[in-house]
C-alpha atoms as a PDB file:
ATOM      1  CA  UNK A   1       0.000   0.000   0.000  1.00  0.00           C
ATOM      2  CA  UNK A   2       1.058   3.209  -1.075  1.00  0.00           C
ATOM      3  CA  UNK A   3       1.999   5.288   2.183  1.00  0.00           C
ATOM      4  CA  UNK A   4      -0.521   7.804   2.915  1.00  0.00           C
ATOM      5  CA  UNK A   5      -0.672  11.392   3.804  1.00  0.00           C
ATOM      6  CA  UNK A   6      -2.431  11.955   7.052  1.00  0.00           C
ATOM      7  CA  UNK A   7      -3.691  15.532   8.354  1.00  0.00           C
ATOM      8  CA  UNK A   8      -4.733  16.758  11.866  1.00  0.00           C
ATOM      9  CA  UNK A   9      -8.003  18.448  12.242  1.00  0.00           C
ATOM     10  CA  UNK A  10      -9.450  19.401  15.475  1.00  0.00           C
ATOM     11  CA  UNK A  11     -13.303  20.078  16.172  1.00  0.00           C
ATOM     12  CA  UNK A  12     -13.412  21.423  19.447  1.00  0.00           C
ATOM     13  CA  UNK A  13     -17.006  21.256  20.200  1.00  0.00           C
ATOM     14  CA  UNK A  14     -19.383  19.983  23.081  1.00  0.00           C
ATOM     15  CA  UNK A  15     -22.836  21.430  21.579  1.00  0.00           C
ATOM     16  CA  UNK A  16     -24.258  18.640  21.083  1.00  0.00           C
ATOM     17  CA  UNK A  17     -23.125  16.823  24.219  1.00  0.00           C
ATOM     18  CA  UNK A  18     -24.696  16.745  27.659  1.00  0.00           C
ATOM     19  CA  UNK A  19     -22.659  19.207  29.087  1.00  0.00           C
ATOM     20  CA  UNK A  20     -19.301  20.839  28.304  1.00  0.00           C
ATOM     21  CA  UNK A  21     -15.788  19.459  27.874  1.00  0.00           C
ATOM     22  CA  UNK A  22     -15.424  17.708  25.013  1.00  0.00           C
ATOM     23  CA  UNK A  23     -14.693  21.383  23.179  1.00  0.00           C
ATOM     24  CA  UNK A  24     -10.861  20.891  25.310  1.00  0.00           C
ATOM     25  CA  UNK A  25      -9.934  17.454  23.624  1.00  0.00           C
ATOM     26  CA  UNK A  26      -8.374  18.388  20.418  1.00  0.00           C
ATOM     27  CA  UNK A  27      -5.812  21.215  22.469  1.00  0.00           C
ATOM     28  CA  UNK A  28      -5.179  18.339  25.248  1.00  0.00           C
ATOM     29  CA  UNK A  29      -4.024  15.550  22.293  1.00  0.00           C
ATOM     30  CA  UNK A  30      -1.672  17.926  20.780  1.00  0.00           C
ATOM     31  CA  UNK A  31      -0.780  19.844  24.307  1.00  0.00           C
ATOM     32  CA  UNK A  32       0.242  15.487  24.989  1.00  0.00           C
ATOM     33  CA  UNK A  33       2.661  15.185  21.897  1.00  0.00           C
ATOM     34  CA  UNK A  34       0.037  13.604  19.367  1.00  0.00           C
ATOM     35  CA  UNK A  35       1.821  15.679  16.579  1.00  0.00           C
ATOM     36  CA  UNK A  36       5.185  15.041  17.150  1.00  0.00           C
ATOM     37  CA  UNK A  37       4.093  11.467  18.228  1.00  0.00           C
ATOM     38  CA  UNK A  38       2.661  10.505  14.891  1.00  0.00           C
ATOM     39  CA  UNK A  39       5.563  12.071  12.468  1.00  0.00           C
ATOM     40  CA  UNK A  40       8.212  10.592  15.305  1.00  0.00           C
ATOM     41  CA  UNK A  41       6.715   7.087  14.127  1.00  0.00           C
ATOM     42  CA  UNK A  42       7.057   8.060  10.047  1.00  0.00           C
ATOM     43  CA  UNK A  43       3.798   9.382   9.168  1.00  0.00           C
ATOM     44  CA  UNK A  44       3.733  12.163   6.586  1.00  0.00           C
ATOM     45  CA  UNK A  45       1.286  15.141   8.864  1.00  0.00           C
ATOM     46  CA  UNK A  46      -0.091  18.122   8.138  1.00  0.00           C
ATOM     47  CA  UNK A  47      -1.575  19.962  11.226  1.00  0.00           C
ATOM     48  CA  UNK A  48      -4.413  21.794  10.112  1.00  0.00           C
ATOM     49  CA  UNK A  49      -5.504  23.012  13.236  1.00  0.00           C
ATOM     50  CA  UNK A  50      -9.186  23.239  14.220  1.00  0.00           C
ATOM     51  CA  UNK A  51     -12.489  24.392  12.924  1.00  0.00           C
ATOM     52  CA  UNK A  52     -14.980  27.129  15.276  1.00  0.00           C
ATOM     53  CA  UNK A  53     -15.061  26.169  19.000  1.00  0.00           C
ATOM     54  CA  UNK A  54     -18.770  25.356  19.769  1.00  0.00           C
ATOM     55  CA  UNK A  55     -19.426  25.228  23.670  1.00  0.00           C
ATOM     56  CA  UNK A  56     -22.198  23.365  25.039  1.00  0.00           C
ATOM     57  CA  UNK A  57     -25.148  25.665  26.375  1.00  0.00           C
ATOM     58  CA  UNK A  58     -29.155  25.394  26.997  1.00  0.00           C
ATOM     59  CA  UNK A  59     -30.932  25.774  23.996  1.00  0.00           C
ATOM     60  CA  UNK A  60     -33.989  23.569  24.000  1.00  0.00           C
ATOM     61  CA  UNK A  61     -37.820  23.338  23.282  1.00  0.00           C
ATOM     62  CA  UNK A  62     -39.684  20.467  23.399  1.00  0.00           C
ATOM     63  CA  UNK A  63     -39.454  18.139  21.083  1.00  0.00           C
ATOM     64  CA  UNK A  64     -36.401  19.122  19.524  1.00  0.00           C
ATOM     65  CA  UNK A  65     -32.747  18.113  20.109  1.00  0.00           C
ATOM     66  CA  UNK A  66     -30.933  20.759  22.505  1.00  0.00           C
ATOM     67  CA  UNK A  67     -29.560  23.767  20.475  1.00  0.00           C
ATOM     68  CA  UNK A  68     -29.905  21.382  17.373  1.00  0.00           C
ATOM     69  CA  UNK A  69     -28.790  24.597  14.238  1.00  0.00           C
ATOM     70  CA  UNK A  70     -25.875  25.222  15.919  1.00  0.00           C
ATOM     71  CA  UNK A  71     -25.166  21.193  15.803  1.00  0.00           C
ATOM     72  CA  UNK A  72     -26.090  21.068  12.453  1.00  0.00           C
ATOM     73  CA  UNK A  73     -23.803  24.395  11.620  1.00  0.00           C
ATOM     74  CA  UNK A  74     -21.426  22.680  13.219  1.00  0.00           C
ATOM     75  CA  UNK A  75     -21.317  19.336  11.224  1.00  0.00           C
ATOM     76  CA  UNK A  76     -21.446  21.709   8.028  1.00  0.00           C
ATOM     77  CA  UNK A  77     -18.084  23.133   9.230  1.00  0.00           C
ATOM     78  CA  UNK A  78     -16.571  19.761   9.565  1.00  0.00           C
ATOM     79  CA  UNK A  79     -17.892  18.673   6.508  1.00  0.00           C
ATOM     80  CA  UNK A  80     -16.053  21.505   4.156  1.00  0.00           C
ATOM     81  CA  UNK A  81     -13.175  20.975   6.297  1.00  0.00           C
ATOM     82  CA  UNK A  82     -12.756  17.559   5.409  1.00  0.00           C
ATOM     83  CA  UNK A  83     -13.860  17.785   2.107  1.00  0.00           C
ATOM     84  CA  UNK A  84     -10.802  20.308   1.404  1.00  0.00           C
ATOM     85  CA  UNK A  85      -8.677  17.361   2.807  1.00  0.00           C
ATOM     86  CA  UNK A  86      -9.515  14.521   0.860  1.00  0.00           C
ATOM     87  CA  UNK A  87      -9.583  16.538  -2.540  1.00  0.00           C
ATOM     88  CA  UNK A  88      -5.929  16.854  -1.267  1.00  0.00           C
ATOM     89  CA  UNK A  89      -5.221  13.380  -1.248  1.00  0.00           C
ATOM     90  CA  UNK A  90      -4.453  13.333   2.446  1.00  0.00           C
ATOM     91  CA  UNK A  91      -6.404  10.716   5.510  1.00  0.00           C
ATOM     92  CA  UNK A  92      -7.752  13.669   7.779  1.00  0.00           C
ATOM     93  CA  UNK A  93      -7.661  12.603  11.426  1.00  0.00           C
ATOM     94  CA  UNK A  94     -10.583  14.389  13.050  1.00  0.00           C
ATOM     95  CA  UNK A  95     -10.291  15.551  16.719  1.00  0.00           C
ATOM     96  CA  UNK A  96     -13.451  15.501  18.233  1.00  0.00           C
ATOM     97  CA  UNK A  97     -15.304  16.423  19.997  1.00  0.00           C
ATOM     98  CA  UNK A  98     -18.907  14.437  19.598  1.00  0.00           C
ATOM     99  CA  UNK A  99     -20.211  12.022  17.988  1.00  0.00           C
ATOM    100  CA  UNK A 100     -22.070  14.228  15.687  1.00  0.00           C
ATOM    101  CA  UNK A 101     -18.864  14.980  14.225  1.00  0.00           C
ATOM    102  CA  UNK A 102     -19.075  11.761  12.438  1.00  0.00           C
ATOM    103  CA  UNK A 103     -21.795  13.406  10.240  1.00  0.00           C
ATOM    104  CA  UNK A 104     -19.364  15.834   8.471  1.00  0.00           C
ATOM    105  CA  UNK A 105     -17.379  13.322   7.727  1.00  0.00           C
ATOM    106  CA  UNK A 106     -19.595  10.847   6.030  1.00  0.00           C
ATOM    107  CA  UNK A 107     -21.141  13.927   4.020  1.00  0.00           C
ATOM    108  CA  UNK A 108     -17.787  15.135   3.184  1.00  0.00           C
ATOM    109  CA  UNK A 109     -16.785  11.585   2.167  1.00  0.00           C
ATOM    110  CA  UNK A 110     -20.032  11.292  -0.130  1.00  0.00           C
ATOM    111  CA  UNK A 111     -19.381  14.426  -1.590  1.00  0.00           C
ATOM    112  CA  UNK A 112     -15.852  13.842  -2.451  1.00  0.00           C
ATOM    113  CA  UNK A 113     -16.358   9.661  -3.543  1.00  0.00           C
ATOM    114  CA  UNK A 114     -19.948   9.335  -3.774  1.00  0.00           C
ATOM    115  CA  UNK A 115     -20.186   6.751  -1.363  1.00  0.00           C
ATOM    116  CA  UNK A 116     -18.700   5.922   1.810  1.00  0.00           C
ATOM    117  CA  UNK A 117     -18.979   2.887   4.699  1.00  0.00           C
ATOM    118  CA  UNK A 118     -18.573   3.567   8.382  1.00  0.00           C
ATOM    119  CA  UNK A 119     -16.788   1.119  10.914  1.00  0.00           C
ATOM    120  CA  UNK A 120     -18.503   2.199  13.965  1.00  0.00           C
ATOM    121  CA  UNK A 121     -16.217   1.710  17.051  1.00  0.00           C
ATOM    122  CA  UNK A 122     -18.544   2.975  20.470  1.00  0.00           C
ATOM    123  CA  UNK A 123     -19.826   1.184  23.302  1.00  0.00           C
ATOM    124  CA  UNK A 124     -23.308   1.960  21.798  1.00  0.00           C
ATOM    125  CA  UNK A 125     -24.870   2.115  18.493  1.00  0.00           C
ATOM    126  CA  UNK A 126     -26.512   6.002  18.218  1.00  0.00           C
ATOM    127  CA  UNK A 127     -29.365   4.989  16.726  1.00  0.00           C
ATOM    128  CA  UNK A 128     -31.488   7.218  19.363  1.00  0.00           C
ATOM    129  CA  UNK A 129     -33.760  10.082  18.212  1.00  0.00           C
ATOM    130  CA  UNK A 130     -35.545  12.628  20.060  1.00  0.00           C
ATOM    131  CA  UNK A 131     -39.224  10.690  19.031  1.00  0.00           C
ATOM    132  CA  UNK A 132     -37.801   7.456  20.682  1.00  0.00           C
ATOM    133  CA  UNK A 133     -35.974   8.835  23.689  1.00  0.00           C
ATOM    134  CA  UNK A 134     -37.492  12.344  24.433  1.00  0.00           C
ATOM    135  CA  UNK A 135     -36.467  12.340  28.265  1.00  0.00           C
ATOM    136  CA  UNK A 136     -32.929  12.837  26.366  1.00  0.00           C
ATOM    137  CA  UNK A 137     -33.236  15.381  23.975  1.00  0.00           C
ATOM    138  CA  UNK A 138     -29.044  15.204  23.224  1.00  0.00           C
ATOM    139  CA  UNK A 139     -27.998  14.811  20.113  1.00  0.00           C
ATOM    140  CA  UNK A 140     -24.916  12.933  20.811  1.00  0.00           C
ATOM    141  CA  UNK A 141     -26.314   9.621  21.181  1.00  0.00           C
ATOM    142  CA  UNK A 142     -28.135  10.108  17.711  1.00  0.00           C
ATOM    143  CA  UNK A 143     -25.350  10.170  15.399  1.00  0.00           C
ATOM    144  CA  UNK A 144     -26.255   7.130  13.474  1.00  0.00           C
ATOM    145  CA  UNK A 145     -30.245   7.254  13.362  1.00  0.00           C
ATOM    146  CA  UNK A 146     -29.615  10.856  11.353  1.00  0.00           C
ATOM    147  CA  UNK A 147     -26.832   9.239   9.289  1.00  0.00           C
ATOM    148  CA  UNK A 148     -29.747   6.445   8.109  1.00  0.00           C
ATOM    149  CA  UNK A 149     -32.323   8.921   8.501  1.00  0.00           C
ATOM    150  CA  UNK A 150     -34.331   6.990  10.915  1.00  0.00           C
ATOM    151  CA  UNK A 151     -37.968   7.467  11.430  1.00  0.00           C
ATOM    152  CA  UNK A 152     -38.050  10.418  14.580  1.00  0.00           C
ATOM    153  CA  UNK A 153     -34.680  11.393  13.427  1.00  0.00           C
ATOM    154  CA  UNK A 154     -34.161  15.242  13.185  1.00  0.00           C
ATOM    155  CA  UNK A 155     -34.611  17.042   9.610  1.00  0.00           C
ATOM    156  CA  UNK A 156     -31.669  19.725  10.256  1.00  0.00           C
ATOM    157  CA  UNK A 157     -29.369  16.622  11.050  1.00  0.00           C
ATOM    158  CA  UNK A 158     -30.637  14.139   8.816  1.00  0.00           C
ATOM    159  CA  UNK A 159     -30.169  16.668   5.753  1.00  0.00           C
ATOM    160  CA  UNK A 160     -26.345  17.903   5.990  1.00  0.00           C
ATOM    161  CA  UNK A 161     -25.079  16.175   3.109  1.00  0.00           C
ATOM    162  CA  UNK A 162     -25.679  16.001  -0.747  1.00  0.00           C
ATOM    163  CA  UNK A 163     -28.500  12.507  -0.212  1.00  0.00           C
ATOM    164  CA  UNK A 164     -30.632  11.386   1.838  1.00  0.00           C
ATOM    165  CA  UNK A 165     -30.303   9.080   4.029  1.00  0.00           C
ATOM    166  CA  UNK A 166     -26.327   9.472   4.121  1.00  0.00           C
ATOM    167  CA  UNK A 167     -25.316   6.068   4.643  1.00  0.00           C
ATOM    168  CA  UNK A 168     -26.610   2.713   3.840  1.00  0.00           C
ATOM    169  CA  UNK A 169     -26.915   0.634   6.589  1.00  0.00           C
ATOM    170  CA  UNK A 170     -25.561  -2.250   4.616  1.00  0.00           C
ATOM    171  CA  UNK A 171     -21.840  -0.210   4.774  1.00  0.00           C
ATOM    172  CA  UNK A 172     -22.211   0.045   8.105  1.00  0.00           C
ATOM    173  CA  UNK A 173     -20.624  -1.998  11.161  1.00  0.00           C
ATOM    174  CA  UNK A 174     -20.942  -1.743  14.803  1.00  0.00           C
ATOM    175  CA  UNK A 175     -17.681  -2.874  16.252  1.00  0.00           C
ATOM    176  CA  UNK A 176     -16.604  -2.973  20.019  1.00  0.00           C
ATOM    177  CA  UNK A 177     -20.138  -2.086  21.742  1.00  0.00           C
ATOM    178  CA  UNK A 178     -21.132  -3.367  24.889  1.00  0.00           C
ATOM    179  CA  UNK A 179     -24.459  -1.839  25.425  1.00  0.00           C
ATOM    180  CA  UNK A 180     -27.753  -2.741  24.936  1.00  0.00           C
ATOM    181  CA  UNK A 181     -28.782  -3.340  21.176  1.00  0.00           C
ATOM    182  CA  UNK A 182     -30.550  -0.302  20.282  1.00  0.00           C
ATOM    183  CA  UNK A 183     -32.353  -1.755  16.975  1.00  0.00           C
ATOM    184  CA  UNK A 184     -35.530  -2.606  18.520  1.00  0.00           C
ATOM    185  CA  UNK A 185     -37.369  -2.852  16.283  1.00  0.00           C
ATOM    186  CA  UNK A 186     -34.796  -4.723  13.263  1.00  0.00           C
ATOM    187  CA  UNK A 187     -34.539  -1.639  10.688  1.00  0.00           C
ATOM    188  CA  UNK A 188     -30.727  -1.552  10.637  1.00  0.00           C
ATOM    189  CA  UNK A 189     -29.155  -4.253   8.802  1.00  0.00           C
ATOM    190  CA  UNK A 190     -25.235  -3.315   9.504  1.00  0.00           C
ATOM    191  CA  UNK A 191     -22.981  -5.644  10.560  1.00  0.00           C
ATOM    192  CA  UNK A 192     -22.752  -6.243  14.391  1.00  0.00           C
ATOM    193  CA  UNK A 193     -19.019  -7.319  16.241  1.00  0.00           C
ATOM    194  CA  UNK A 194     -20.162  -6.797  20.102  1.00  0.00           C
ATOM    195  CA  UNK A 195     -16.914  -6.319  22.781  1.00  0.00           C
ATOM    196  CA  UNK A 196     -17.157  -9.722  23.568  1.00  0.00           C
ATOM    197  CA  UNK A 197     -16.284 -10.747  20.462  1.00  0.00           C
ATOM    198  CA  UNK A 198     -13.106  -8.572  20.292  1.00  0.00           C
ATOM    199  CA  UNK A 199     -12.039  -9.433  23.164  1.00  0.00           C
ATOM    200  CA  UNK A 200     -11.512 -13.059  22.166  1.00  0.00           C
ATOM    201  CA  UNK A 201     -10.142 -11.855  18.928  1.00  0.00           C
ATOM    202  CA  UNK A 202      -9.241  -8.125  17.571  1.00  0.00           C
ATOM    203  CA  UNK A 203      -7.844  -8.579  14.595  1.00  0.00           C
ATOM    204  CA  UNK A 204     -10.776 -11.144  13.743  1.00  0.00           C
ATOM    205  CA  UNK A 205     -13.370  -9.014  15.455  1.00  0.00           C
ATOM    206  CA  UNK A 206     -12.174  -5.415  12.943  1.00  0.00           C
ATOM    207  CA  UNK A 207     -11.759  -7.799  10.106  1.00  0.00           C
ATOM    208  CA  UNK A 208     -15.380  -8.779   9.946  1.00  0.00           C
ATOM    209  CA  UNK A 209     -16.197  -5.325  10.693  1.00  0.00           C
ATOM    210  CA  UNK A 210     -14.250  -4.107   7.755  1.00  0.00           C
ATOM    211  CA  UNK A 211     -15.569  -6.854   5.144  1.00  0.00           C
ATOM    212  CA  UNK A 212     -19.186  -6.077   6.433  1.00  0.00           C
ATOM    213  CA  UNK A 213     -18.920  -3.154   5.201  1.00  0.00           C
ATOM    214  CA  UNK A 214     -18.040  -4.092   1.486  1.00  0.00           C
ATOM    215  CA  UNK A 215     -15.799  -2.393  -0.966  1.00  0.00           C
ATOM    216  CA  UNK A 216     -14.904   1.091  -1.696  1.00  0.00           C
ATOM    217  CA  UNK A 217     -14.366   4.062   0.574  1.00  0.00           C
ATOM    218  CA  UNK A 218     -14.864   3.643   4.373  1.00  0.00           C
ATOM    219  CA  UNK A 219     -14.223   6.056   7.627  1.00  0.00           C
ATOM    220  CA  UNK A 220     -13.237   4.746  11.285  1.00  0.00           C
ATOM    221  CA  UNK A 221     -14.962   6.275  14.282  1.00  0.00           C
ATOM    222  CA  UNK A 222     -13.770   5.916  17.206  1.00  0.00           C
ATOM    223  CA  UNK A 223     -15.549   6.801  20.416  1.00  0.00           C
ATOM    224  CA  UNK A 224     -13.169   6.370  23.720  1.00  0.00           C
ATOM    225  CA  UNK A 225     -16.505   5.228  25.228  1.00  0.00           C
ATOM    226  CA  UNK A 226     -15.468   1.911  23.959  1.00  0.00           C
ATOM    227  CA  UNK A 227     -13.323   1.331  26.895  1.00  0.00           C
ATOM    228  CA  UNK A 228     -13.649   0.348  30.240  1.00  0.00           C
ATOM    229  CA  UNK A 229     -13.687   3.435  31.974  1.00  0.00           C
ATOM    230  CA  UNK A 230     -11.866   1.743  35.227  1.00  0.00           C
ATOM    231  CA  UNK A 231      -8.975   0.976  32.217  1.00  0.00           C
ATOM    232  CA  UNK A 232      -8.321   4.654  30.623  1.00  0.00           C
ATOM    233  CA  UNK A 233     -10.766   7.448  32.134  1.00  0.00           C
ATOM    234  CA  UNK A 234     -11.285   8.787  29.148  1.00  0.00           C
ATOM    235  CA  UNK A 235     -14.659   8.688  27.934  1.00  0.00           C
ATOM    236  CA  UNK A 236     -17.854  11.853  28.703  1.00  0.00           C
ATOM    237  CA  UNK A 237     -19.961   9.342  29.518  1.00  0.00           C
ATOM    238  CA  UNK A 238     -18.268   6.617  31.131  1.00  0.00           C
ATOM    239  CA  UNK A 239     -18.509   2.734  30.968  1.00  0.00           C
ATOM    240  CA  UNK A 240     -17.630   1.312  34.492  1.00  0.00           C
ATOM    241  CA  UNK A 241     -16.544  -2.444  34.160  1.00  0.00           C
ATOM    242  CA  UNK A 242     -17.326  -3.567  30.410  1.00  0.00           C
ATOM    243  CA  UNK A 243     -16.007  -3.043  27.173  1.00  0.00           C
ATOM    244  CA  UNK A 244     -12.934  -3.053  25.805  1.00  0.00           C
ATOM    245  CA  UNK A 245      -9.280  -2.540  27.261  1.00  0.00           C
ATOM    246  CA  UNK A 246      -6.701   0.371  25.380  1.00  0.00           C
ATOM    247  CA  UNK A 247      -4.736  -2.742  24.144  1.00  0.00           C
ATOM    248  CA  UNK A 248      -7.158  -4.125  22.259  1.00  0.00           C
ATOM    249  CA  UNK A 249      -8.258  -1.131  21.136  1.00  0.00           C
ATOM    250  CA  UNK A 250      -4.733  -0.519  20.058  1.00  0.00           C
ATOM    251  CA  UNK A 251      -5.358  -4.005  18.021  1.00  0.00           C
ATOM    252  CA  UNK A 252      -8.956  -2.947  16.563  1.00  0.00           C
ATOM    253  CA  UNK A 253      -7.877   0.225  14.776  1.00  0.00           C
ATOM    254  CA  UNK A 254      -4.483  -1.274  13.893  1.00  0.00           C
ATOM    255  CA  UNK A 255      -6.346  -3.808  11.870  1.00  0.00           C
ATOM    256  CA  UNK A 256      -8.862  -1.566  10.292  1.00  0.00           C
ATOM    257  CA  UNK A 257      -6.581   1.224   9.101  1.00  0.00           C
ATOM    258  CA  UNK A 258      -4.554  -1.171   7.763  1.00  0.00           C
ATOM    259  CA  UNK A 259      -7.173  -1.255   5.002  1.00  0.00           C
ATOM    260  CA  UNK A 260      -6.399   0.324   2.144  1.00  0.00           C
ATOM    261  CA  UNK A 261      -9.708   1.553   1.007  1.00  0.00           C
ATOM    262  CA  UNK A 262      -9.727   3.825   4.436  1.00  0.00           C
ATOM    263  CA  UNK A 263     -10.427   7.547   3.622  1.00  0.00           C
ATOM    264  CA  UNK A 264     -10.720   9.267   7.376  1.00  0.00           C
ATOM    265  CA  UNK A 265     -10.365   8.397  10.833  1.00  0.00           C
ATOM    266  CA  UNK A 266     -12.052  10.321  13.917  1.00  0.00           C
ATOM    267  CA  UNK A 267     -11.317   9.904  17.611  1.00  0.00           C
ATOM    268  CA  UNK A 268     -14.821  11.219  19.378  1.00  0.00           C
ATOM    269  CA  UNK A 269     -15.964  12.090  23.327  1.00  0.00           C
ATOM    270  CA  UNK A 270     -12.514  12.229  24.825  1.00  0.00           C
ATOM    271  CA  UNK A 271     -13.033  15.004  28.465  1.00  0.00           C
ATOM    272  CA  UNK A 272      -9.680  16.132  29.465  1.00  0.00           C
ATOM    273  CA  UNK A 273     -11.436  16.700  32.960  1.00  0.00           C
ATOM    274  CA  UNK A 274     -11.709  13.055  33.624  1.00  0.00           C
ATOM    275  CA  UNK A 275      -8.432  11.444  33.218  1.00  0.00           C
ATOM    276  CA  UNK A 276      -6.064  14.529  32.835  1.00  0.00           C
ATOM    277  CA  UNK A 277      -2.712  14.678  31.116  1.00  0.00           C
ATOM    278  CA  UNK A 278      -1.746  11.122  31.620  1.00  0.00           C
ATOM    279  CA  UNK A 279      -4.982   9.831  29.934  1.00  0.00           C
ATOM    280  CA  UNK A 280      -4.422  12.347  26.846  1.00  0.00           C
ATOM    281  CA  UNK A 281      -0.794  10.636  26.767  1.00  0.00           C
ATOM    282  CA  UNK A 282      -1.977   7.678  26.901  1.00  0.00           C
ATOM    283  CA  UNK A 283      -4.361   8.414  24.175  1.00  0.00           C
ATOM    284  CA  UNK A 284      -2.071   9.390  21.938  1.00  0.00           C
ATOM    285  CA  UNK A 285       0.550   6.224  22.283  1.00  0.00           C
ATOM    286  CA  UNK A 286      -2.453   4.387  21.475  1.00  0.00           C
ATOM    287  CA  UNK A 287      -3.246   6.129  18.090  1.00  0.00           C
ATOM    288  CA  UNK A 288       0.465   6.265  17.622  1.00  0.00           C
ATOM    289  CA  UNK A 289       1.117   2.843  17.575  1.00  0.00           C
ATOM    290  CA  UNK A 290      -2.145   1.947  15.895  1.00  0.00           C
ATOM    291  CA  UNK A 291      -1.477   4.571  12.895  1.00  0.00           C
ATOM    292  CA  UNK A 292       1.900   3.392  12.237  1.00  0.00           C
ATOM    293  CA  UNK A 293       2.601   0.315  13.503  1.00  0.00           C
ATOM    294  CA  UNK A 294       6.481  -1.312  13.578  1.00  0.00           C
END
C-alpha cells in the first residue's frame, strides 16, 4: 500500500453533548505530543488546526434536540473541512469532539467519492432520536439514526449532506459495543461485532467489521466510550466495568486502518477533565502505535 498522507483536524465542540468538555480534547491531544508522536513514528502530517469552538449551552424546546442549528452548523463546518482534505489526497484525522462529528465526515466523504462505509467503534450504536428517547433530547447519542435517517430522526441533522439518508446501513458496522442493542425494532441491517467478540479476537473481530462493510471508501470512528472506563478514564460518559481494554483497542484500529480503502479516521468524546494529562498521553501512544505500527 502506497503510504498515505495523514492531516490533523481538530473540532473542538461539546454542543451537542450533555454538558461541556469535550470542546478541550483536540488542544489536550496535541498539548500530549500527538503531533510530534505521529511524524516521530514516520507518518507524513499536516496539522491543520481546528475548525470554530462550539461550547455546550441550553438551547432547548420540546421536542427538539438541545440547540440542534448550531449542531447542524457545526457538522457543516466539519464537513467543508474535510472535504478540502480529501480533494488533497491526504487521511484527515478528526479531533473531536462528539459524535455528531461523524456526520461531516460521512457527508464530506459522499461528496468527495460518492459513497462511503462507516466502521462504527462505540460502546453503543446512536441509533437514538428525540421521538424514541425524548427524556434525552441530546444529540450525541443520535449520530447514526440521522446518518440512516431513521424514522423520529431530526430534519436539520438528517439533511447535511448532498443525499438522503447518508449512509446505507448495509456499509455500516458496529464494532466494540457493549451496550444494549438499540435496533428494537430490526430496521438496521449493519454488521454487528459486540466487545465480547473482540475481546476473544481483535484482529478477527475489525476484520469482519471491515468486510461487512463491502468495498470502496470507508471512515473509522472511534468513540473512547469503547473502553472500560476503570482501564483509561477517558470517555464523557463513562462505561464502568465492560467493554474493551486500550490494548485491544490498540489491536482494533491497527487492523482496520490497515485497510487500504480507508479515507478518514475520527477519535470522538474524549473530556480532558476526567483522566487529565496522563490519559491524553496515553491516548495518543495508542493512536500512535495503531497509525503506524512497527
Amino acid at each position: 500500500m502506497t503510504q498515505r498522507s495523514w492531516s490533523v483536524l481538530g473540532v473542538p465542540s461539546s454542543a451537542a453533548a450533555h454538558g461541556p468538555g469535550l470542546e478541550k480534547a483536540p488542544s489536550a491531544l496535541r498539548a500530549a505530543g500527538l503531533v510530534d508522536a505521529l511524524r516521530g513514528r514516520g507518518l507524513a502530517v499536516v496539522d491543520q488546526g481546528d475548525v470554530e469552538m462550539a461550547r455546550w449551552r441550553a438551547r432547548h424546546e420540546p421536542g427538539r434536540l438541545n440547540d440542534v442549528e448550531r449542531v447542524a452548523a457545526g457538522v457543516g463546518r466539519v464537513r467543508e473541512a474535510v472535504g478540502r482534505e480529501l480533494r488533497a489526497g491526504r487521511v484527515p484525522l478528526v479531533l473531536g469532539g462528539e459524535c455528531t462529528v461523524t456526520l461531516g465526515i460521512v457527508a464530506a466523504v459522499v461528496d468527495v467519492h460518492d459513497d462511503c462505509g462507516l466502521v462504527y467503534v462505540d460502546g453503543g450504536q446512536d441509533l437514538f432520536t428525540v421521538a424514541s428517547h425524548p427524556e434525552e433530547p441530546i444529540a450525541d447519542a443520535t449520530g447514526v439514526a440521522h446518518l440512516l435517517d431513521l424514522p423520529g430522526a431530526s430534519p436539520e441533522l438528517s439533511a447535511v449532506g448532498a443525499r438522503r439518508p447518508l449512509l446505507d446501513a448495509r456499509r455500516l458496522a458496529f464494532l466494540g459495543f457493549s451496550d444494549a442493542e438499540e435496533d428494537e425494532d430490526g430496521r438496521v441491517a449493519a454488521t454487528r461485532v459486540p466487545a465480547a467478540e473482540v475481546s476473544a479476537g481483535p484482529e478477527a473481530a475489525a476484520r469482519r467489521a471491515v468486510d461487512g462493510v463491502g468495498g470502496g471508501p470507508f471512515v473509522l470512528h472511534v468513540d473512547v466510550d469503547v473502553l472500560d472506563f476503570f482501564a483509561l478514564p477517558a470517555a464523557d460518559v463513562p462505561v464502568f466495568g465492560r467493554g474493551l481494554v486500550p490494548a485491544e483497542l490498540e489491536r482494533v484500529v491497527r487492523e482496520v486502518v490497515s485497510d487500504p480503502d480507508l479515507v478518514a479516521v475520527t477519535l470522538v468524546e474524549f473530556n480532558p477533565d476526567h483522566g487529565g494529562s496522563a490519559t491524553a498521553r496515553a491516548l495518543v501512544d495508542l493512536l500512535a502505535r495503531a497509525l503506524a505500527p512497527g
